[in-house]
C-alpha atoms as a PDB file:
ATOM      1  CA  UNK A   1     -53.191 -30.014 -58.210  1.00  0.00           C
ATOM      2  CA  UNK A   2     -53.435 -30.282 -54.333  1.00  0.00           C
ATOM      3  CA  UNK A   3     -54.014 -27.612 -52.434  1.00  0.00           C
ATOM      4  CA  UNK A   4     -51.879 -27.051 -49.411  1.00  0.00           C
ATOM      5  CA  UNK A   5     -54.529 -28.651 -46.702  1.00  0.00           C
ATOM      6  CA  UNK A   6     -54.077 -31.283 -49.068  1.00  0.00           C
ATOM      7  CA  UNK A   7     -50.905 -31.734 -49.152  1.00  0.00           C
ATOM      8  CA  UNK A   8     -50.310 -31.357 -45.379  1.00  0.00           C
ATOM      9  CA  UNK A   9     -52.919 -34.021 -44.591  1.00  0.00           C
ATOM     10  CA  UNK A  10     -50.792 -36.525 -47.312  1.00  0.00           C
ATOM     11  CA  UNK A  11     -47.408 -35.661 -45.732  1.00  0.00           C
ATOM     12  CA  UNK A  12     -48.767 -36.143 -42.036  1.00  0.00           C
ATOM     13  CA  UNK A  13     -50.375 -39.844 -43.292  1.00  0.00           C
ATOM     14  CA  UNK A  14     -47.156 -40.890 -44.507  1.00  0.00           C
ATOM     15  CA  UNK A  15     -44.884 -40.025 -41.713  1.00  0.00           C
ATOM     16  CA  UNK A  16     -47.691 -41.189 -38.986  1.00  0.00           C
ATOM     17  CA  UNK A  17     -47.022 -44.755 -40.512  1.00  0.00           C
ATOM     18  CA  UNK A  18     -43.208 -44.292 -40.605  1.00  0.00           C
ATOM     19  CA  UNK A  19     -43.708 -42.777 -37.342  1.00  0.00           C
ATOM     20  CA  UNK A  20     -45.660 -46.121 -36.122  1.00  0.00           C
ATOM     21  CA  UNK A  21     -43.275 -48.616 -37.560  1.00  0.00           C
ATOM     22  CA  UNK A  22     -40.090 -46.348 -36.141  1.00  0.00           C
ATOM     23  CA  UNK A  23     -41.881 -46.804 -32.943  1.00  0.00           C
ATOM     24  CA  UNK A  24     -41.884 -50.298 -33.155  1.00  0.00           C
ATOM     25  CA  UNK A  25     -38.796 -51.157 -33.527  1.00  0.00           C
ATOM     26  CA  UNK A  26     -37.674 -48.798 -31.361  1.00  0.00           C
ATOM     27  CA  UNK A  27     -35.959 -49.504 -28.235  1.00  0.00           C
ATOM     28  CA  UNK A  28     -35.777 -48.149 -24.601  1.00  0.00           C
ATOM     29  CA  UNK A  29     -32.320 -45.941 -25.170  1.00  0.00           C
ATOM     30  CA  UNK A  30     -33.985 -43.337 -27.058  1.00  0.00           C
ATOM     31  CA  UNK A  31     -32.754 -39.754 -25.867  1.00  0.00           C
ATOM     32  CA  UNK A  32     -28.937 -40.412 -25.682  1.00  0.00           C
ATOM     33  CA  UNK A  33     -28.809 -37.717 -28.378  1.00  0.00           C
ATOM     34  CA  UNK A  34     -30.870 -35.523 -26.685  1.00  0.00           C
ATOM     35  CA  UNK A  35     -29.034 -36.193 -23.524  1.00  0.00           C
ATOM     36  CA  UNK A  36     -25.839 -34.852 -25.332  1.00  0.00           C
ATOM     37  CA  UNK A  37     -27.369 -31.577 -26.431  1.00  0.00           C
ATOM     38  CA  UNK A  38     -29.019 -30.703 -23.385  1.00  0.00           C
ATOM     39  CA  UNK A  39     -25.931 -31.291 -21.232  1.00  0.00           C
ATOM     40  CA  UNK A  40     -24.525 -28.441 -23.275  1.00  0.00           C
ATOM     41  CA  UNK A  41     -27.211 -26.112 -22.156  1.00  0.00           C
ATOM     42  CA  UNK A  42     -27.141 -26.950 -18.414  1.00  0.00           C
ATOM     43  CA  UNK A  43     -29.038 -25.197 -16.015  1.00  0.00           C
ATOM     44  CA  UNK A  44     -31.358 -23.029 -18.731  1.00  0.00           C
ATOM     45  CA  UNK A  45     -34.856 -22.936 -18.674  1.00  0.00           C
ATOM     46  CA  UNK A  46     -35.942 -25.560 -21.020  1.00  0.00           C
ATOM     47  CA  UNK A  47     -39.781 -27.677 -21.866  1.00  0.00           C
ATOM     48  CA  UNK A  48     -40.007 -30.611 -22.997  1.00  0.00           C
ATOM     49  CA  UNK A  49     -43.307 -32.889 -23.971  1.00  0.00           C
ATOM     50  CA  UNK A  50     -44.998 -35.619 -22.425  1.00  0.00           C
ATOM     51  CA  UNK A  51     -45.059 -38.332 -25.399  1.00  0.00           C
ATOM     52  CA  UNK A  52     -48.552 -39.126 -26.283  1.00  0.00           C
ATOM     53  CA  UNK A  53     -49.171 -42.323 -28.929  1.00  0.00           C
ATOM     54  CA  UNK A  54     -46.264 -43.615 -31.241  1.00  0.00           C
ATOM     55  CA  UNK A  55     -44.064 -40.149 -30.415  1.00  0.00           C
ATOM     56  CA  UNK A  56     -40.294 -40.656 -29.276  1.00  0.00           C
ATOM     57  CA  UNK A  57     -39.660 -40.386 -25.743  1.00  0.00           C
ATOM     58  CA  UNK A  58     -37.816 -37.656 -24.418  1.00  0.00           C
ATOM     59  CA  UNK A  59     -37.979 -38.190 -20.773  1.00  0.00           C
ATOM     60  CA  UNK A  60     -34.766 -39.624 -19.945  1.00  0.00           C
ATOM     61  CA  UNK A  61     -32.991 -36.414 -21.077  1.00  0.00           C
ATOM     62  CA  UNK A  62     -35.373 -34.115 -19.545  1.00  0.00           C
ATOM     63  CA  UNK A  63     -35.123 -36.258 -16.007  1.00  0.00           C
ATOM     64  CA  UNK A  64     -31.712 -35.541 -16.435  1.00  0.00           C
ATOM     65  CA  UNK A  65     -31.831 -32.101 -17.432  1.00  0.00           C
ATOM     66  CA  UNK A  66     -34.139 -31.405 -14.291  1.00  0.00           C
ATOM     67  CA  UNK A  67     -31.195 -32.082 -12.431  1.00  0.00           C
ATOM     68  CA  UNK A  68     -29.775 -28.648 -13.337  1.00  0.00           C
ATOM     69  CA  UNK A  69     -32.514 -26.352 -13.818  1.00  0.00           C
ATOM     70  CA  UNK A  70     -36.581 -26.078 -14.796  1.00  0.00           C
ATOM     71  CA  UNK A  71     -38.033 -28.051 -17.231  1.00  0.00           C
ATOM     72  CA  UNK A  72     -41.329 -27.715 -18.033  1.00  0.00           C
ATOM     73  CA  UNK A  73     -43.869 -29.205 -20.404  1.00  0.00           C
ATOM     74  CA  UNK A  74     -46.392 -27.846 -22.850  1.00  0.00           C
ATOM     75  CA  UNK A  75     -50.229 -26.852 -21.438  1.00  0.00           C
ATOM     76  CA  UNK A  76     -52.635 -26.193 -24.467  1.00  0.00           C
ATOM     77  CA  UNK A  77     -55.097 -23.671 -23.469  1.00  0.00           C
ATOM     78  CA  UNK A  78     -57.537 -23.419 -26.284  1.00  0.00           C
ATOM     79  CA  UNK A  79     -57.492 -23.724 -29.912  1.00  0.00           C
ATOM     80  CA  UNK A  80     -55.502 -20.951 -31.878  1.00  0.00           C
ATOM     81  CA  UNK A  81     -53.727 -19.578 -28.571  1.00  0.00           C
ATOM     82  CA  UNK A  82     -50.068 -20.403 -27.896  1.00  0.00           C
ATOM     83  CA  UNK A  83     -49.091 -22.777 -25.347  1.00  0.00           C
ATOM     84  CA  UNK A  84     -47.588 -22.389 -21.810  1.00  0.00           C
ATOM     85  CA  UNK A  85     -45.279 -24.268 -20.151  1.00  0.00           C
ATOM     86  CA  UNK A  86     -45.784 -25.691 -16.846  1.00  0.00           C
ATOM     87  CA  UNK A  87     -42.799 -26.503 -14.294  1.00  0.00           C
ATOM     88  CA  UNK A  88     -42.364 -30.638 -14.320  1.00  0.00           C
ATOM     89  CA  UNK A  89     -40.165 -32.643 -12.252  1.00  0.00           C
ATOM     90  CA  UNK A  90     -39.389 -36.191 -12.808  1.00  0.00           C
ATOM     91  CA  UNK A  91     -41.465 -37.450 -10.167  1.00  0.00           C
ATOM     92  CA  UNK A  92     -44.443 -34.627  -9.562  1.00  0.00           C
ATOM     93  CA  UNK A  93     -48.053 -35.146  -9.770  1.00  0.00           C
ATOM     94  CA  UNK A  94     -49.528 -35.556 -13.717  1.00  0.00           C
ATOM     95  CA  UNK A  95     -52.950 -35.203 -14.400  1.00  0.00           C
ATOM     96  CA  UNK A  96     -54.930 -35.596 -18.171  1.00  0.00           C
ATOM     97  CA  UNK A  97     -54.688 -32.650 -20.594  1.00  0.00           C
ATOM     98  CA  UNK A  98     -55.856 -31.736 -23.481  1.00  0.00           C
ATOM     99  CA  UNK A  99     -55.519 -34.584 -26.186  1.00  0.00           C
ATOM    100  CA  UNK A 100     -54.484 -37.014 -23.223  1.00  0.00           C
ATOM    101  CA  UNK A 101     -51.553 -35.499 -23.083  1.00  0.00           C
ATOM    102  CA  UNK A 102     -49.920 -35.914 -19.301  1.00  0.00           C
ATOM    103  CA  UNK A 103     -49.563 -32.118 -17.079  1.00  0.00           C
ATOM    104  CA  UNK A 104     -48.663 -31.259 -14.123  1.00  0.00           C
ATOM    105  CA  UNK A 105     -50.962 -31.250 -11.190  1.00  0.00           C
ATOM    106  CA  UNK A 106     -50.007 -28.201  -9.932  1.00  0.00           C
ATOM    107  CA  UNK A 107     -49.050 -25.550 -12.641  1.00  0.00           C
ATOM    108  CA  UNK A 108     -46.448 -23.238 -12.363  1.00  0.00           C
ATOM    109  CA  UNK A 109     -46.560 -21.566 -15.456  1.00  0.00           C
ATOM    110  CA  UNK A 110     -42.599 -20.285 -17.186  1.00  0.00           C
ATOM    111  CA  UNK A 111     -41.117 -19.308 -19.934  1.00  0.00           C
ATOM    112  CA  UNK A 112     -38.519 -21.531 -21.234  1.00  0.00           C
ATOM    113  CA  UNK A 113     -35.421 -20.386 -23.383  1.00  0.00           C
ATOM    114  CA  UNK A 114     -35.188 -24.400 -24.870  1.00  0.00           C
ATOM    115  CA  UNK A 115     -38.387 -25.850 -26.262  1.00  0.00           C
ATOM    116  CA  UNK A 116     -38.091 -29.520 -27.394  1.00  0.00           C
ATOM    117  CA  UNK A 117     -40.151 -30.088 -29.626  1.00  0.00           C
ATOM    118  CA  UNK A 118     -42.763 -33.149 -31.011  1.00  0.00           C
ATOM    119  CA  UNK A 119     -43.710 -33.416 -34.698  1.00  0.00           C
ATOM    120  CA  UNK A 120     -44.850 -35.739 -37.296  1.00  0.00           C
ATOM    121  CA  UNK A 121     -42.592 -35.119 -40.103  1.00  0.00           C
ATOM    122  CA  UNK A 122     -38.924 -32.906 -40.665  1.00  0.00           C
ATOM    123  CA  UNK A 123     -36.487 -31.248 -43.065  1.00  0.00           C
ATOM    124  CA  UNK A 124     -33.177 -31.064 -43.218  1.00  0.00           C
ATOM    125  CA  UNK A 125     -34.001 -27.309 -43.254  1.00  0.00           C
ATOM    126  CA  UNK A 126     -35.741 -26.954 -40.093  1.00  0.00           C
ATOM    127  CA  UNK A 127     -39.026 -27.462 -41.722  1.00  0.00           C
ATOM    128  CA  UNK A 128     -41.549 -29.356 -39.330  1.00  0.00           C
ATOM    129  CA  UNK A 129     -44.930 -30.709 -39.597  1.00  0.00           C
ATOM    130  CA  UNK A 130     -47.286 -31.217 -37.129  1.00  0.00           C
ATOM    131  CA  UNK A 131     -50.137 -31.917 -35.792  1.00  0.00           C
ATOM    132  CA  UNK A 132     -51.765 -29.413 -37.409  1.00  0.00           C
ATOM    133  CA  UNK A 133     -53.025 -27.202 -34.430  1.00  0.00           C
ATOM    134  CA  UNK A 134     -50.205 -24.248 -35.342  1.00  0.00           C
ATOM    135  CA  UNK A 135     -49.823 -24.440 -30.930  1.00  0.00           C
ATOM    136  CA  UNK A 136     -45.760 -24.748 -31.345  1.00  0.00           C
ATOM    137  CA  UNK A 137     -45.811 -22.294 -34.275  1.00  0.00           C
ATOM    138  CA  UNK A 138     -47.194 -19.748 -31.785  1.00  0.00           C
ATOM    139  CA  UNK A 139     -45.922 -20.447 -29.079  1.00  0.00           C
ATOM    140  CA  UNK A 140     -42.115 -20.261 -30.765  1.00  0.00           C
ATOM    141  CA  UNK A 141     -43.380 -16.745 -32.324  1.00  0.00           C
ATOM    142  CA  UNK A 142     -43.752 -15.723 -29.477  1.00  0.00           C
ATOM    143  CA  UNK A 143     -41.145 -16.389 -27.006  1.00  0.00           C
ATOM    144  CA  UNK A 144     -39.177 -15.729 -30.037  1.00  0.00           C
ATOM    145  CA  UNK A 145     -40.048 -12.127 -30.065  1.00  0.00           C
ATOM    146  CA  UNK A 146     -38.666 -11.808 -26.317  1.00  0.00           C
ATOM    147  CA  UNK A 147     -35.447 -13.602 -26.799  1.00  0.00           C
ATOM    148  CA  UNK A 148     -33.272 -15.752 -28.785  1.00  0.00           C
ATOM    149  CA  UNK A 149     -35.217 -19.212 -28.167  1.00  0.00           C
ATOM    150  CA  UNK A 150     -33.836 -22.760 -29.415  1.00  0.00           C
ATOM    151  CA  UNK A 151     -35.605 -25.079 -30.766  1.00  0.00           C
ATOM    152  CA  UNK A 152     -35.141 -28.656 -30.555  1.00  0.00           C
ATOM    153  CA  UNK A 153     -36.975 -30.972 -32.649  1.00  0.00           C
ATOM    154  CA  UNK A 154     -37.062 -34.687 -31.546  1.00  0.00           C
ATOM    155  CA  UNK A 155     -38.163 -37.261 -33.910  1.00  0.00           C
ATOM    156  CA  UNK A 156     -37.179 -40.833 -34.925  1.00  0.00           C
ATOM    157  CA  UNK A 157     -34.520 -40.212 -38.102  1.00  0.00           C
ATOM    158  CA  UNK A 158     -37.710 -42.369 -40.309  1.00  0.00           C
ATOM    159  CA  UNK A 159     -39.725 -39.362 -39.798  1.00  0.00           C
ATOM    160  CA  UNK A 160     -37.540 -37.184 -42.232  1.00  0.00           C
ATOM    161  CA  UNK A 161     -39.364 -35.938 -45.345  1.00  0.00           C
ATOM    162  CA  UNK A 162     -38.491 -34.317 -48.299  1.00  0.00           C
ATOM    163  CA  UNK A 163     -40.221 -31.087 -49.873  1.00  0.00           C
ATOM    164  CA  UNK A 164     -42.441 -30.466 -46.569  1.00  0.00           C
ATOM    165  CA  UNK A 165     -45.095 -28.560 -47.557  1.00  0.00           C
ATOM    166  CA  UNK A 166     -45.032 -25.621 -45.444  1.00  0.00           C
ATOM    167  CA  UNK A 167     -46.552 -21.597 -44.892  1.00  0.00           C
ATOM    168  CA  UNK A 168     -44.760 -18.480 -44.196  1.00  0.00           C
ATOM    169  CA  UNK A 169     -46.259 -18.927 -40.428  1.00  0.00           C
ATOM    170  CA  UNK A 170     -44.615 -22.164 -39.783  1.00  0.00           C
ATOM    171  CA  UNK A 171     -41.716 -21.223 -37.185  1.00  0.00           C
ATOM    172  CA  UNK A 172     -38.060 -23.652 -37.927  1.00  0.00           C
ATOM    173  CA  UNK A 173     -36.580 -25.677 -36.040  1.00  0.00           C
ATOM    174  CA  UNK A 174     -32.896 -24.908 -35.243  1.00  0.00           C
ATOM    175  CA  UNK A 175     -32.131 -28.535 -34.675  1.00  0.00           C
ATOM    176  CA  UNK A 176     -33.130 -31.491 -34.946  1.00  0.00           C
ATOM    177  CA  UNK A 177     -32.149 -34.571 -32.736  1.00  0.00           C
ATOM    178  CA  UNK A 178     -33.313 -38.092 -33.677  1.00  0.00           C
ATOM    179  CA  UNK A 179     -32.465 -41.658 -31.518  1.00  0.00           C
ATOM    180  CA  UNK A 180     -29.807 -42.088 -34.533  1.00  0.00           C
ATOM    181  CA  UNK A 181     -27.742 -39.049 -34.186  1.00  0.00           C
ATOM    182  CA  UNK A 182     -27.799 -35.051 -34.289  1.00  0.00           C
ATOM    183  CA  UNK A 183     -28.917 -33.000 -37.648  1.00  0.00           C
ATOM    184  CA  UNK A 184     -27.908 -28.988 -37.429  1.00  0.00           C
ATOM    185  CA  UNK A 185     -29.759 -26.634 -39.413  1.00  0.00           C
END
């Protein structure tokens, strides 16, 4: 029987080569859905993520989002700490981060109240899988702690999964939002 390390490292093979073929076949018009959601939360405090490899691409909807108040994106600052969120703008300054992910130049650090976030695999439950760092997991206990804090996962639909294997300290997702359409939890 596997063990749960195991069985995480199985489930994120298999949905990094969904991921890869999603990505693809994928086209340019990839955060329409996104788009729709966001518009509903105008003008709150919200981060995106700066897609790094085969990941969907959520910039449109943040460019537009940025429009009507911060958006910020994730800053790892070590392993087993939570992230922070650093103020982007469409058009600001991006340097290399951590895991050549793109950040801000110039951080200015803020807590957002809308965190959209990047994963390998999903439920239908609000499970996600990711990369395996637990960075999102504590970073959503967290601000969750403080206030009511939506999250957003964004994912191509062929990343779903069935029977994730997750622990207790795996924080859900409240929605999830793929380039095919809108999946409530």
């Amino acid at each position: 029987m596997m063990d749960l390390t195991e069985a995480k490292a199985a489930a994120r093979k298999a949905a990094f080569a969904r991921r890869k073929v999603a990505f693809e076949m994928s086209g340019k018009a990839q955060a329409g859905y996104l788009s729709e959601i966001l518009a509903g939360h105008r003008g709150v405090a919200l981060a995106g993520f700066m897609p790094i490899r085969t990941e969907i691409d959520p910039l449109a909807a943040m460019e537009e989002a940025a429009a009507h108040g911060p958006v910020g994106v994730p800053v790892i600052q070590g392993a087993g700490q939570a992230l922070k969120f650093a103020r982007w703008e469409p058009d600001c300054d991006l340097v290399e981060g951590p895991f050549k992910a793109m950040i801000p130049a110039t951080l200015q650090y803020f807590e957002p109240e809308i965190l959209i976030v990047p994963l390998v695999a999903f439920d239908r439950n609000g499970g996600r899988l990711g990369y395996g760092g637990g960075f999102y997991d504590r970073s959503l206990e967290g601000l969750r702690a403080k206030r009511a804090t939506l999250a957003i996962g964004f994912a191509f639909a062929a990343q779903e999964a069935e029977n994730l294997p997750l622990e207790a300290t795996d924080q859900p997702l409240d929605m999830i939002v793929t380039e095919r359409g809108i999946i409530t939890v």
